[in-house]
Protein backbone atom coordinates (compact mmCIF):
# COMPACT_ATOMS: atom_id res chain seq x y z
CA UNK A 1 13.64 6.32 15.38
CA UNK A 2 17.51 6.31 14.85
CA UNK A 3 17.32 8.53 17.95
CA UNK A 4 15.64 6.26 20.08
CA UNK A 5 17.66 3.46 19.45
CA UNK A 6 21.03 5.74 19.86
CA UNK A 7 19.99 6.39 23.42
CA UNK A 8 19.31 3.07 24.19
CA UNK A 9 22.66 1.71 23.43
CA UNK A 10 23.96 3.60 26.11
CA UNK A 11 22.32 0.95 28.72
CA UNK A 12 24.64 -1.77 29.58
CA UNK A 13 25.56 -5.14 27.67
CA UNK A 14 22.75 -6.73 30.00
CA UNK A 15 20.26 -4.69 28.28
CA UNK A 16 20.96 -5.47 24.50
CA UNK A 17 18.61 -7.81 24.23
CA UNK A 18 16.01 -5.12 25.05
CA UNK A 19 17.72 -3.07 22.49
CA UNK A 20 18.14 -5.10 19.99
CA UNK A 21 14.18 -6.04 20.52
CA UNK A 22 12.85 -2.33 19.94
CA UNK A 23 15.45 -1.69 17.29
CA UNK A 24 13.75 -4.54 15.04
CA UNK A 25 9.81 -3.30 16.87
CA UNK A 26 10.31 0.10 15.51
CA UNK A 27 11.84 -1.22 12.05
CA UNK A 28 8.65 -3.79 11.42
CA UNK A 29 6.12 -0.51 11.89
CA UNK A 30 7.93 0.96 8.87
CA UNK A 31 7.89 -2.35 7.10
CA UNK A 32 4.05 -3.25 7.54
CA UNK A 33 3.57 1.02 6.34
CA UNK A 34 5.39 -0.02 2.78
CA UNK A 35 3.83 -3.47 2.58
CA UNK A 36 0.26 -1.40 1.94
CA UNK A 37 1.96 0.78 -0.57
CA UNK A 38 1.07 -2.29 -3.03
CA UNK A 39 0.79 -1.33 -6.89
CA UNK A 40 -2.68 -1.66 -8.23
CA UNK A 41 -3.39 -2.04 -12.07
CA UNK A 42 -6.41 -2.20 -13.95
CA UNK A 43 -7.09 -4.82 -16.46
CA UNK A 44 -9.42 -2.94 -18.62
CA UNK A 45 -11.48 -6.02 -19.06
CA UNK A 46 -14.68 -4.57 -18.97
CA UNK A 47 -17.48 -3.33 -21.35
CA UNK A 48 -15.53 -0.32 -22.78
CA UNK A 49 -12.39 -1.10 -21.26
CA UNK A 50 -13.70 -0.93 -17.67
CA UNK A 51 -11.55 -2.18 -14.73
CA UNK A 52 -13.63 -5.43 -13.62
CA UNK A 53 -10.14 -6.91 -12.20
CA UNK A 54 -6.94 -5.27 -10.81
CA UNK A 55 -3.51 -7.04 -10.07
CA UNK A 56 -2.57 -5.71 -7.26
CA UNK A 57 0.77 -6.28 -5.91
CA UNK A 58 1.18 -10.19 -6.35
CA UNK A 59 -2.84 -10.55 -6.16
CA UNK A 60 -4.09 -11.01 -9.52
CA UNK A 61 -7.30 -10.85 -10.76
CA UNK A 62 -9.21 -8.97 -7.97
CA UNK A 63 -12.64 -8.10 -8.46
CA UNK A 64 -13.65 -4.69 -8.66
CA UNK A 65 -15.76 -4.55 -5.46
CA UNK A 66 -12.61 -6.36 -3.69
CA UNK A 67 -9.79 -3.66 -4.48
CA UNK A 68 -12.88 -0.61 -3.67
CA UNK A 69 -13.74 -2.14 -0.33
CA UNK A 70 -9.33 -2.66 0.44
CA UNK A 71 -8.69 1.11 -0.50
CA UNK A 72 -11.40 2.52 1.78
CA UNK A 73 -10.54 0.28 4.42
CA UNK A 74 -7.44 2.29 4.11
CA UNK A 75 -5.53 -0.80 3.17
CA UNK A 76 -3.83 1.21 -0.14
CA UNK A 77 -2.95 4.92 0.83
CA UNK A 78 -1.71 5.57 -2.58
CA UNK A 79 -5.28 5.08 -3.84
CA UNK A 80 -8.81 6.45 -3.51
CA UNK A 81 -12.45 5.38 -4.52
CA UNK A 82 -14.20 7.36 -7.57
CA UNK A 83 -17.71 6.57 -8.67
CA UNK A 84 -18.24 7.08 -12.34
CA UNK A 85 -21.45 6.05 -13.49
CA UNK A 86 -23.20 4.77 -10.15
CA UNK A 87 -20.15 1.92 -10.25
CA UNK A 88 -16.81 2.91 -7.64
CA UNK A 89 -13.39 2.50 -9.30
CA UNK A 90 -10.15 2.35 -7.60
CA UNK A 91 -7.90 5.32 -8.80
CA UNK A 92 -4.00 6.09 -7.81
CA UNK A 93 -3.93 9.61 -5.86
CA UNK A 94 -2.56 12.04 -8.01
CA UNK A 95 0.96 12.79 -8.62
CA UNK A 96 3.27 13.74 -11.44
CA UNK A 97 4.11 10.02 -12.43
CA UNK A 98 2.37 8.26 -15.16
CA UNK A 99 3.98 5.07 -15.01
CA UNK A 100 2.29 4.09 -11.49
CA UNK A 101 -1.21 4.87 -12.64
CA UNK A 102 -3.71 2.56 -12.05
CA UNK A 103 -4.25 2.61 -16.19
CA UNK A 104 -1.05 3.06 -16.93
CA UNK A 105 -1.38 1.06 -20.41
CA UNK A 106 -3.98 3.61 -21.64
């Protein structure tokens, strides 16, 4: 993207506008990708310590059903849906980090 917006500051001064105006374009696509790479923890509040709620990013309190239908609308890409039990959970993707697990406090 920096070369895109290199090139076009080689147009004239009449045409910074424009570049100023796809320089912040390209800039809010990256934004709104890291605004869906939200944090999701589990309450545990369930029978057994199930996750009936999940704060996720500022959200709290989300129902279960809520946070499954977000992360396979593709609305959390650092998440995926696991059914335990005939009942879907949300789960972080796997990686070598503990401390962003969606039960990180187990």
């Amino acid at each position: 993207m920096n070369f895109i917006v290199f090139h076009l500051m080689k147009f004239t001064r009449s045409d910074t506008i424009l570049t100023i105006g796809l320089y912040f374009w390209f800039n809010i696509g990256i934004l709104r990708e890291v605004k869906h790479m939200t944090k999701i923890k589990g309450k545990n509040d369930g029978p057994g310590g199930r996750n009936e709620h999940y704060d996720i990013g500022n959200r709290k309190n989300v129902p279960r059903r809520n946070a499954v239908a977000e992360v396979k609308r593709g609305e959390h890409p650092g998440a995926h849906v696991m059914k335990i039990n005939n009942r879907e959970y949300v789960r972080d993707n796997p990686d070598s980090s503990k401390k962003d697990n969606v039960n990180r406090n187990k």
